[in-house]
Every structure is written in C-alpha cells, then in structure tokens.
Protein backbone atom coordinates (compact mmCIF):
# COMPACT_ATOMS: atom_id res chain seq x y z
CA UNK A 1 118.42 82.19 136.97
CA UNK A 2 115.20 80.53 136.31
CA UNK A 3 114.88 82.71 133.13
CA UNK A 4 118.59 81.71 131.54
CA UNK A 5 117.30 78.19 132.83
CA UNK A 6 114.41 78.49 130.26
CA UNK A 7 115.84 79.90 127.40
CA UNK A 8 118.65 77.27 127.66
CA UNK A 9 115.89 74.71 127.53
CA UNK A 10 114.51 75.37 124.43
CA UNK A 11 117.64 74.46 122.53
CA UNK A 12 119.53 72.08 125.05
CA UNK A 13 120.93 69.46 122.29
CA UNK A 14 123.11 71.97 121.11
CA UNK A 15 123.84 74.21 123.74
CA UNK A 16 124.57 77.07 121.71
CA UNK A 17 124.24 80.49 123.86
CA UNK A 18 121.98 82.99 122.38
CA UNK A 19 121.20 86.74 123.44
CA UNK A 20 118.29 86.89 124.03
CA UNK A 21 117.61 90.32 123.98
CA UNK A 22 119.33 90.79 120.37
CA UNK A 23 117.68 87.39 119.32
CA UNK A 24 114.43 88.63 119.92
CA UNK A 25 114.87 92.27 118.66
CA UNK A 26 116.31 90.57 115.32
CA UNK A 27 113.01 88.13 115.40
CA UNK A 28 110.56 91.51 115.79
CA UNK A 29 112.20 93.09 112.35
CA UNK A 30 111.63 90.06 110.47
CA UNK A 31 108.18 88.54 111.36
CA UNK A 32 107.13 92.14 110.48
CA UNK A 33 108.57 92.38 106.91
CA UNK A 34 109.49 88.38 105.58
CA UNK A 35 109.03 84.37 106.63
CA UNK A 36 111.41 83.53 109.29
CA UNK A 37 113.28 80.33 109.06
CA UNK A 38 111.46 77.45 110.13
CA UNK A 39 113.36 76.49 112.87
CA UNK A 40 113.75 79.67 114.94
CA UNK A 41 110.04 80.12 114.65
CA UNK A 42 109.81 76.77 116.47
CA UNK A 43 112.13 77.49 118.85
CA UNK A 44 110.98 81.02 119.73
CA UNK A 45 107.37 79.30 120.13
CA UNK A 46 108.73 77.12 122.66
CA UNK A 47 110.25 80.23 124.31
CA UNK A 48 107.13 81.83 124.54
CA UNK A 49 105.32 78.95 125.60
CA UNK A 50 108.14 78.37 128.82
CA UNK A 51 107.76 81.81 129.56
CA UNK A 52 104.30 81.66 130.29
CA UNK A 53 103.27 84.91 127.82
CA UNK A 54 105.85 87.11 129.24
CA UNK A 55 106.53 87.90 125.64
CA UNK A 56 103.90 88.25 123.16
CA UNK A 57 103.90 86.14 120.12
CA UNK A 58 104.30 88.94 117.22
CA UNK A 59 101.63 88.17 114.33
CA UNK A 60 103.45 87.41 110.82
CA UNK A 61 103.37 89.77 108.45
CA UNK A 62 100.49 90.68 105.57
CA UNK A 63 100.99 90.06 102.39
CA UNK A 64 101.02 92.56 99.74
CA UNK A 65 99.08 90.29 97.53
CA UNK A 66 95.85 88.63 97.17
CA UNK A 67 95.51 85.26 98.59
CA UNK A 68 95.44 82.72 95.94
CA UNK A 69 91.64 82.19 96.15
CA UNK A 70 91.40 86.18 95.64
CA UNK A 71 89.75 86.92 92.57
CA UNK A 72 90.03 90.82 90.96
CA UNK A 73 86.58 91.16 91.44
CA UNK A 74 86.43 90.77 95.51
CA UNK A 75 89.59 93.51 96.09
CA UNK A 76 87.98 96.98 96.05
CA UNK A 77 86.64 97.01 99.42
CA UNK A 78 87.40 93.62 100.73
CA UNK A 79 87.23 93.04 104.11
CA UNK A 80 89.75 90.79 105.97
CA UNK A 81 89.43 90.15 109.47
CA UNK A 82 92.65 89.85 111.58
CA UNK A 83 92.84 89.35 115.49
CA UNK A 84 90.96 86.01 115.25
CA UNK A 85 93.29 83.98 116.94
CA UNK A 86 93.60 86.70 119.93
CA UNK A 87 91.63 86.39 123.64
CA UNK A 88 88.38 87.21 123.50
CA UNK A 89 88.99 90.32 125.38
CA UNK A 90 90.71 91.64 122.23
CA UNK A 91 88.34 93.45 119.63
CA UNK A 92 88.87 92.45 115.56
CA UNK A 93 89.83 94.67 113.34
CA UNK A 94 87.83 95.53 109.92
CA UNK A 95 90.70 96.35 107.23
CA UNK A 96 89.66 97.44 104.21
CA UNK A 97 92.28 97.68 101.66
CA UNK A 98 91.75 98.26 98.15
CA UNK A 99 94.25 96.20 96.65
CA UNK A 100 93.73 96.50 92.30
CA UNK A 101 92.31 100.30 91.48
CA UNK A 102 93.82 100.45 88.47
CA UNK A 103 91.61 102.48 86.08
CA UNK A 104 93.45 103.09 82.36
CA UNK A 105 93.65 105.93 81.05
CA UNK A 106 90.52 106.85 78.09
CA UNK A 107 92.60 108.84 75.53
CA UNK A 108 95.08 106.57 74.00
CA UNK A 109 98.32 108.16 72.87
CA UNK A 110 100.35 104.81 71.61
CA UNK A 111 99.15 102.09 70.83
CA UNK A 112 100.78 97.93 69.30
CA UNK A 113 99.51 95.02 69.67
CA UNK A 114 101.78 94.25 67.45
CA UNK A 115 99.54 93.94 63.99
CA UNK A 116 98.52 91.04 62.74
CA UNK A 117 99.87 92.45 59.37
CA UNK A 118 103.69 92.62 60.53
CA UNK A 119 106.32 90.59 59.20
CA UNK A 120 107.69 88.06 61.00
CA UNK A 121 111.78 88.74 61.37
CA UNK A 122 111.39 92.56 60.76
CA UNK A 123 112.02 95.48 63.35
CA UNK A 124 108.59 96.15 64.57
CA UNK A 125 107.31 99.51 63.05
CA UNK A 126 106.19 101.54 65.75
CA UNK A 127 108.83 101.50 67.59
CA UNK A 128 112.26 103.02 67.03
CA UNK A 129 115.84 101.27 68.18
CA UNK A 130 117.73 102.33 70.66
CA UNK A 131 120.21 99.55 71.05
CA UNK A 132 120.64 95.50 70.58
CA UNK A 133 118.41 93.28 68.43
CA UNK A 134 114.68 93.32 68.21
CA UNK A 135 112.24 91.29 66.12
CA UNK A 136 108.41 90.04 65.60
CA UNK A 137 108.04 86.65 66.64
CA UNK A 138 105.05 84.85 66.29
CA UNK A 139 104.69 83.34 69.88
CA UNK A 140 101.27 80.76 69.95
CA UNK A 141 99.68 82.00 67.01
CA UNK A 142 100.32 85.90 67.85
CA UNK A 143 102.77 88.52 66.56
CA UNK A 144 105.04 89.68 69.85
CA UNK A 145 107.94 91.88 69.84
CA UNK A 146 111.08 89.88 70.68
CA UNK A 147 113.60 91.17 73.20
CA UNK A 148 116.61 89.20 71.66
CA UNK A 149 120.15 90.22 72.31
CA UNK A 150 122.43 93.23 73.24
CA UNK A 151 120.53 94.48 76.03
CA UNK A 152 118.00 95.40 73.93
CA UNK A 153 116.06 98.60 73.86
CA UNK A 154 113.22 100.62 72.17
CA UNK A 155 111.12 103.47 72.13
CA UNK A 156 107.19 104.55 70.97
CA UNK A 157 108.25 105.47 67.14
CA UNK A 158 106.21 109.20 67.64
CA UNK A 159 106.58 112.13 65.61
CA UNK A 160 107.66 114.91 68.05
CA UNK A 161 109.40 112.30 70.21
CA UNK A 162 111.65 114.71 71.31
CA UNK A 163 109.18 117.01 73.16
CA UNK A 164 107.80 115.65 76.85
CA UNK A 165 104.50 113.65 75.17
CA UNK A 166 103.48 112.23 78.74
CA UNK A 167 100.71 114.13 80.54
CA UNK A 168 100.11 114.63 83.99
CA UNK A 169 98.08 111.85 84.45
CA UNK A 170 98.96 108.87 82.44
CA UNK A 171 99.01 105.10 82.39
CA UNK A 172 100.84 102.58 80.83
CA UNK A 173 99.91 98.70 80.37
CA UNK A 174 101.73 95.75 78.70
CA UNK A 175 101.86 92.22 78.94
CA UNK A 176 105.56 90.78 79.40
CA UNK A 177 106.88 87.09 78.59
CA UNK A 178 109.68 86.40 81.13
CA UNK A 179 112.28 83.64 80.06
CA UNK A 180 112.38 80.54 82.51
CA UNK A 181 114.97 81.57 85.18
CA UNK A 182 115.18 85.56 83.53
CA UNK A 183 116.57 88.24 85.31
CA UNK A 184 114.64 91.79 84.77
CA UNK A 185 113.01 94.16 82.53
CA UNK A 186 113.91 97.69 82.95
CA UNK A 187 111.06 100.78 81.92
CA UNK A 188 112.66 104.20 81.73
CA UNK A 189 110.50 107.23 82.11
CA UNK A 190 112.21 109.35 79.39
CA UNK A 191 112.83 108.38 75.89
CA UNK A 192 116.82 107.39 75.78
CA UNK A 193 116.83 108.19 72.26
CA UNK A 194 115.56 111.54 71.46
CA UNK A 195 115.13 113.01 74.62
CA UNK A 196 118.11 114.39 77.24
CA UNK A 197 117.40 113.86 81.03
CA UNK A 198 119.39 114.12 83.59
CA UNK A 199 118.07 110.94 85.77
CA UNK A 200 118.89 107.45 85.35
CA UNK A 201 116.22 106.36 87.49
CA UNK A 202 114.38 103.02 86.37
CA UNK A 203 111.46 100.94 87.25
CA UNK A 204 112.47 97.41 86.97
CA UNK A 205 110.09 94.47 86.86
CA UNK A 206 110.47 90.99 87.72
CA UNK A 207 108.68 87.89 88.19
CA UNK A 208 106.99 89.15 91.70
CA UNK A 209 108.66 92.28 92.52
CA UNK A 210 108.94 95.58 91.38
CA UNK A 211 112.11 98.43 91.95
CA UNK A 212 112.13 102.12 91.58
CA UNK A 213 114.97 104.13 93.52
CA UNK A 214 115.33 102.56 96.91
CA UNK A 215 111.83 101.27 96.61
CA UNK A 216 111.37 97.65 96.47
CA UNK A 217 107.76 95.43 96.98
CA UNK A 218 107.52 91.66 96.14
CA UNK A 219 104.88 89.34 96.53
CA UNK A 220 104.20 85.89 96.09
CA UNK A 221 103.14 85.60 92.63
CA UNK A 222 102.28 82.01 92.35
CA UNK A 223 104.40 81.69 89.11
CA UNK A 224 107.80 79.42 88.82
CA UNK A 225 110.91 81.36 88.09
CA UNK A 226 112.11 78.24 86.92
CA UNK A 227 109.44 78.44 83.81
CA UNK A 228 109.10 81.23 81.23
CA UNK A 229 105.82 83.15 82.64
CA UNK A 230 103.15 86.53 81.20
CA UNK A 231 103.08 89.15 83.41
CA UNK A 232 100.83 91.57 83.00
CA UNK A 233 102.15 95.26 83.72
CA UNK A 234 100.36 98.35 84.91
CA UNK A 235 101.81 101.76 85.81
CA UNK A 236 99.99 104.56 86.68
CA UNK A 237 101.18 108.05 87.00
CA UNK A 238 99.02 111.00 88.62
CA UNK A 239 100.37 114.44 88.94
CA UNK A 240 103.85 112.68 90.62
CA UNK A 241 102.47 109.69 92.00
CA UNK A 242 103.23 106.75 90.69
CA UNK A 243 101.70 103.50 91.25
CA UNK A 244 102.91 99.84 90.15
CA UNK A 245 101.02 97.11 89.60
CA UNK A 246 102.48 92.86 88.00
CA UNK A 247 98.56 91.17 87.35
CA UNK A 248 96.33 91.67 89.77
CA UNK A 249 98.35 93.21 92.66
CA UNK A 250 99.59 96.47 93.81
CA UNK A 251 103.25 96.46 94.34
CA UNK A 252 104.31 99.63 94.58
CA UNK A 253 102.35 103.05 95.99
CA UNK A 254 105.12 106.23 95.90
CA UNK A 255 103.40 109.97 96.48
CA UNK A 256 106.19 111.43 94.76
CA UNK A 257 108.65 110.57 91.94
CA UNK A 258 110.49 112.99 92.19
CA UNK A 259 110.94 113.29 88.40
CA UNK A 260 108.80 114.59 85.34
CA UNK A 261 108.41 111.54 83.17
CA UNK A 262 108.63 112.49 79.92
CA UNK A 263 108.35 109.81 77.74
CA UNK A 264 109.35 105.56 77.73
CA UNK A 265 111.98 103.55 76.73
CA UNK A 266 111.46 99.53 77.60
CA UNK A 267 114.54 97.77 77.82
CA UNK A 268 115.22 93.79 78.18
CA UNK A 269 118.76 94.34 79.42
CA UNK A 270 119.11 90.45 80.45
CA UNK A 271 117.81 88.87 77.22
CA UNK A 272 120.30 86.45 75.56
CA UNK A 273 118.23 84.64 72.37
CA UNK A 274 121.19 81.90 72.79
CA UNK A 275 120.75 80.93 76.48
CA UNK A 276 117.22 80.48 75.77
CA UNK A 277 115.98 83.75 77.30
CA UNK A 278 114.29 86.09 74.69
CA UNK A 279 111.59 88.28 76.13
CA UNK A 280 108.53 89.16 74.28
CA UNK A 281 106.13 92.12 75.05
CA UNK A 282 102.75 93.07 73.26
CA UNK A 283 99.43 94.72 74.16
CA UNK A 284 101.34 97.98 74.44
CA UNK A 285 99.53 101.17 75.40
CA UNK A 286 100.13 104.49 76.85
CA UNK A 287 96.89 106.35 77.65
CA UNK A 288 96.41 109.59 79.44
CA UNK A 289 93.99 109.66 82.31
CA UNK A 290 90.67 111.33 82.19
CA UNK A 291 87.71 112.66 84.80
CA UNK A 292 86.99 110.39 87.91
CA UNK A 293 84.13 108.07 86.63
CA UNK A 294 81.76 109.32 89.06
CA UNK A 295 81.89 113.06 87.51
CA UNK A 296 81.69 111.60 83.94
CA UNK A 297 78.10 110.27 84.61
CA UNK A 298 76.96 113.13 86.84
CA UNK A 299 78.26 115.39 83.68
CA UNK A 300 78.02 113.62 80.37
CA UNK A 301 75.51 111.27 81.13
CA UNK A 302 77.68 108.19 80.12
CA UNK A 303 80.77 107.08 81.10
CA UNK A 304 83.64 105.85 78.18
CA UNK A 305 85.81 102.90 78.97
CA UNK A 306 88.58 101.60 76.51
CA UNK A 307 89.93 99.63 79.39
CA UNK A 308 87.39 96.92 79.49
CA UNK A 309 89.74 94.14 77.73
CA UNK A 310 88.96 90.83 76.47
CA UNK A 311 90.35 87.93 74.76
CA UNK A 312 90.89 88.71 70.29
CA UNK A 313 87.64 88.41 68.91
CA UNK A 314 85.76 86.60 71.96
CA UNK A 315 83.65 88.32 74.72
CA UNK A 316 86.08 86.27 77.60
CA UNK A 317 87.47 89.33 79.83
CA UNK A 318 91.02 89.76 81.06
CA UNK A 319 91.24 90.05 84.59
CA UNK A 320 93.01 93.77 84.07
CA UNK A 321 89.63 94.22 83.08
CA UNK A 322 88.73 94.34 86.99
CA UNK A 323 90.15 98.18 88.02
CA UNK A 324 87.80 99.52 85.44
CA UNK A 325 84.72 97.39 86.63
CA UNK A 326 85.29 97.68 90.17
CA UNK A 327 85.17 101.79 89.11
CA UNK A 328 81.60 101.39 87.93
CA UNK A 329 80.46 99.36 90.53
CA UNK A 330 81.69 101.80 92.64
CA UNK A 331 79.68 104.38 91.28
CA UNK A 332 76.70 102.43 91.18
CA UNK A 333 76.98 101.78 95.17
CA UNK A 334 77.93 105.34 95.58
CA UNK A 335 74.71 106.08 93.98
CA UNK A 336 71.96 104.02 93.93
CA UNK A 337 69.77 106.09 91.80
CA UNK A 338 72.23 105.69 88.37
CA UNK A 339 70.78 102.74 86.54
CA UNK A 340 73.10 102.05 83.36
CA UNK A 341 72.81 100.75 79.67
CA UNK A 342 76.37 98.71 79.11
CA UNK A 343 77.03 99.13 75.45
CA UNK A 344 79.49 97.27 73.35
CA UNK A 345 81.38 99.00 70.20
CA UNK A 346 84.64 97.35 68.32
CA UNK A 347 86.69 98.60 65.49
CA UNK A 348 86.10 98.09 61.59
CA UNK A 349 88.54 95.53 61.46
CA UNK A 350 86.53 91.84 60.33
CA UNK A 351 83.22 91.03 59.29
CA UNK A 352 80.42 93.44 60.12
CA UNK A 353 77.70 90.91 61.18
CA UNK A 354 80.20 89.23 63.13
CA UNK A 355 81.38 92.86 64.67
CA UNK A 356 77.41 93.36 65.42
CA UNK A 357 77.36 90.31 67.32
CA UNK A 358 80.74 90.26 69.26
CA UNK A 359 80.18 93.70 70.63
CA UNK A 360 76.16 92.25 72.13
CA UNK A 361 78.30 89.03 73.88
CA UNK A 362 80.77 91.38 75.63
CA UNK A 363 78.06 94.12 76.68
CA UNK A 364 75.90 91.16 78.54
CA UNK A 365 79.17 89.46 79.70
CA UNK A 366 80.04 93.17 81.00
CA UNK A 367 76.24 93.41 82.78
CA UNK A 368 76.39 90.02 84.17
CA UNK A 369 79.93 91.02 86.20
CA UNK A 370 78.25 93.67 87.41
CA UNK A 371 75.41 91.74 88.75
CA UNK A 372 77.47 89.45 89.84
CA UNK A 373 78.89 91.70 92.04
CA UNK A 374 75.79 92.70 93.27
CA UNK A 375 74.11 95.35 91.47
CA UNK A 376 70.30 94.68 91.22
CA UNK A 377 69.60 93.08 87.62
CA UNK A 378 66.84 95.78 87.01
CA UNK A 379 69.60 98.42 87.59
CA UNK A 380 71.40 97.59 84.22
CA UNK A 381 70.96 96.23 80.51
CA UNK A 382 72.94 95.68 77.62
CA UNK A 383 73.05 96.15 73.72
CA UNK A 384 75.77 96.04 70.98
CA UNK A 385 76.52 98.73 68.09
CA UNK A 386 79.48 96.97 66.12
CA UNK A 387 81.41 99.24 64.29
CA UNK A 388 78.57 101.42 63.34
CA UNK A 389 79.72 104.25 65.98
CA UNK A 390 82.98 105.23 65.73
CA UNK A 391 84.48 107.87 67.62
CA UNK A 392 87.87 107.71 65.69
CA UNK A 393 90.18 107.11 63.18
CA UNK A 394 89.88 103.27 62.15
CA UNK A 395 93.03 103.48 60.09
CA UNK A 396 95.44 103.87 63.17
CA UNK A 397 96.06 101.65 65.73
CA UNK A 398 95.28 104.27 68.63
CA UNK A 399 91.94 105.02 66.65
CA UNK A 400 90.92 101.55 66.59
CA UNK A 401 91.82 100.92 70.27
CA UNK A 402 89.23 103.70 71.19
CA UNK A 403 86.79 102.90 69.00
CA UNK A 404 87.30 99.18 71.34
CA UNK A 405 85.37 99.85 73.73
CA UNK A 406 82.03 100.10 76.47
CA UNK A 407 79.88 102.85 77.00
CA UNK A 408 78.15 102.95 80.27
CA UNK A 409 74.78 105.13 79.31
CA UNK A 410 72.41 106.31 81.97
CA UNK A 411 68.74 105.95 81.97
C-alpha cells in the first residue's frame, strides 16, 4: 500500500492511474533511443526520488553526433567520459569512438563541380536525364546543378554506363542545398537509365537523418528545417559495407548491403521550383578507394591524397577535409619514426605564379593542422609545386581533380 501511496503522490492534482510496471517499461525503451517528454521525466524523477533508489534512474541516451563544440579534428580517438554523475563506488568508463573516418577514395572516376564554363539555363553536360527538369543555376557566384521540377533525376553521363562502373571499394561525396522546409533527396545505387536491377532500394538524405532499407539514424544537426541549408554528403562503400555520413557525422554503419551497387542515379523527388523548393547539388565525385594509408608510406614512400579540400582558389580547408587528416595523423602516431614533407600540387587551370603560390599556402596550412594536432613541428615541412607535376590529364575534369592534390613524402 505504501508503494501505490507513492506513485499516486507524484501526480495527485490529476489523479490519473498509471501502471506502473508498463509506465516504466515504456520509459526504459525511450530514454535509451530519443528525449522523453518533459513532463514524464519530471514526474518519473520524483518517483525515483519517493522511492528511495528502488529504481535506478536510466542515463539518457548518446548522441550519434558530435557535440556542438566538437570540431572534425578532435573525433578520431576522442575520449568521452560517462559515469560522472554515478557514486563513487562506480568506475568511469573510457569510450573511444571514432566518429568521422571518412577517407575518399584516390582514383577519381567522375568528376563536376559544375564548370565554371557552363551555361547558365542549359542541362548540365555530364550528366544524362532520367526524368523532370534540370538546369545550371548560378547560386552565390557559383555554377550548381538545379533540381527543379518533376521529381527530377540524373545520372554520371559515362561512356559504358551500362556496364557495373562501381568498384569494390568506392566513395562518393557531394554537397546538397536543401530548400527551407524540403522533404528528401533520394541516391540510387544503380544507374535508372541504362542499367536493369532488380532492387529498388534507396538511400535517402535529409536535413539530419539518413534511410537505407529499414535503417534509419538522425542526429541533431544544428541546422533549421525551416531555412534552406548545405549539407555535405559522404558515402562510402567497402566490399558490401556501406557507411553514411551528412558533414561531419556518421549516421549510418551497415556490414552488409545486401546489393552490388553498380552505378548512381541522384534524384530530388520533392523539388517543386514554384513552391520555392529547388535543390542544388555540386562538388560531385565518385572515387574508388585505394591501399590503407599506412601501407602506402611503408611501400611507396609517399602517400597521395586528392581528398584534402579547400575553399576555390584559397588555402581555407573544408572540414571534409578532416577523415583524410585524421588518416595521416594516424599514421604518424602509429609510427613515430615517419617524418613527412606535405606537398601542395593544383591543376593548370589560372595563372602559373599564382598556381606556384596557392599550392605553398595550402601545404603549410596542411603542416600546421597536423601540428596542431600534435605532431612534433620537426616531424614535418612543407613546399609547393603548382602545376609543374602533373600526374594526369588537365583537359578533363577527373584529371584535374587528381592533379588537386597533397603528397605526403617521407624523409
């Protein structure tokens, strides 16, 4: 009786009879997966209290994400200490959780920015239609590809598109504008139209979640689905795994697809240029994966990244530029005998003095992270080569983005 007596206590105003038992069962499932209402996490906190710790206080759930002081560079083997509130009898817990380790892939297969050189209003040449309307838009200065009506679709414009052109171990990054209150964007892993598959199965991307199958992870991204927001995409796949990742955060981790990708279709299936909500997409880029980083120096002597980003013609990095980083930092605590030369190249595309100059800035601003991050400053150094070492075709777009890059030279 004195038990009824208590829970009837914590809720006398209304008198409303609760079971206890399901109540509490129902409260377990979601403080471990989502907020609980306000309310019933007061009242189940003056339960616990009249109770006198018969029943443990279950810890809220982690996040997916990073906290919003995170920055890229503290998530490959951050520690987070948990248990801090608990009696003293009660030992912490060190997690470790490597939260961004997305590397891209070094041989680039497709590659649109879009170009500078493409006309605003036209179908943007590298891709091909598969349904509704898409144009180039110049969005803030830059050429984007504009998702505009008829649940638009399109595909990498390939020769051979028909064949499986996806390797084993492939990535995929691209930066998505989503319309103030937008719905989804939909990425098929098989080109819908030259290719014939037999699964429907999408990933679909939103504002802080991510969907494939019966999967679903969402985090809180910071951003206002009331506002039109960038997203930056990155997809990973690795002999059937697949990994998903919207910025700087991991949303989704599955072993096994299931399926053989086989190519990509990107679809805006919501966009409606009339109702205000016309996606745009650029910095597109399917590469396929290449040896661990590690191996690479131990082998070659130098390690080739062409997924160190940064800003057009500036030495600012993008945060994606993080996975990569956090790879050679890696190597450099796994080994504290490589010391490394960080050495800028760009394209042909500009002035040559001014190439010369640009690829110096984003060497040092590459070092600096590094040391930053804790490497010792005698460890590393840093020079720039322009354009004067290519190591491909500057007349194509996927040439140029590998000749973009930094070369991580032992000595």
């Amino acid at each position: 009786m004195l038990f009824i007596a208590l829970i009837f206590s914590v809720s006398s105003t209304a008198q409303i009879k609760i079971d206890l038992k399901k109540k509490l069962n129902r409260e377990t499932n979601q403080r471990a997966n989502k907020k609980t209402d306000k309310a019933i996490d007061e009242s189940f906190d003056k339960l616990e209290e009249g109770v006198g710790g018969i029943f443990k206080k279950k810890g809220k759930n982690q996040k997916q994400n990073t906290d919003a002081n995170d920055t890229p560079e503290n998530q490959r083997n951050e520690n987070k200490q948990t248990g801090s509130q608990q009696a003293d009898n009660k030992p912490q817990m060190d997690v470790q959780w490597s939260k961004f380790d997305f590397v891209p892939g070094d041989h680039i297969i497709f590659e649109d920015a879009p170009a500078a050189s493409e006309r605003n209003g036209e179908f943007p040449g590298r891709w091909d239609l598969v349904k509704g309307q898409v144009e180039i838009m110049t969005v803030n200065g830059d050429n984007v590809i504009a998702f505009l009506d008829g649940s638009p679709m399109i595909v990498p414009y390939l020769k051979n598109a028909d064949k499986d052109y996806l390797p084993d171990v492939f990535t995929v990054e691209f930066d998505i504008y989503r319309p103030a209150s937008g719905n989804r964007l939909k990425v098929f892993f098989y080109d819908q139209k030259n290719q014939k598959n037999f699964y429907q199965d999408e990933l679909e991307v939103n504002l802080n979640r991510a969907d494939y199958k019966e999967i679903t992870s969402e985090y809180d991204s910071g951003k206002d689905g009331e506002e039109g927001n960038w997203i930056h995409v990155s997809i990973a796949h690795t002999n059937g795994q697949l990994k998903v990742y919207l910025d700087e955060n991991r949303l989704l981790n599955i072993p096994r697809m299931g399926e053989n990708p086989t190519g990509i279709s990107i679809q805006a299936y919501f966009a409606e240029h009339a109702s205000g909500k016309t996606w745009y997409m650029k910095n597109f880029r399917i590469a396929e994966g290449g040896v661990p980083y590690y191996d690479r120096a131990l082998q070659d002597g130098k390690i080739i990244v062409t997924g160190i980003q940064f800003d057009v013609a500036k030495a600012t990095l993008k945060p994606e530029s993080m996975g990569p980083i956090n790879e050679i930092l890696y190597v450099m605590q796994k080994d504290p005998t490589i010391n490394f030369s960080v050495e800028g190249h760009t394209d042909s595309d500009g002035d040559e003095n001014t190439n010369q100059k640009l690829s110096e800035d984003r060497a040092k601003v590459v070092m600096n992270k590094l040391i930053e991050l804790g490497i010792a400053p005698a460890r590393l150094k840093s020079k720039g080569f322009g354009e004067s070492k290519p190591i491909a075709d500057n007349n194509t777009a996927e040439g140029k983005a590998q000749n973009r890059r930094v070369e991580f030279v032992k000595f």
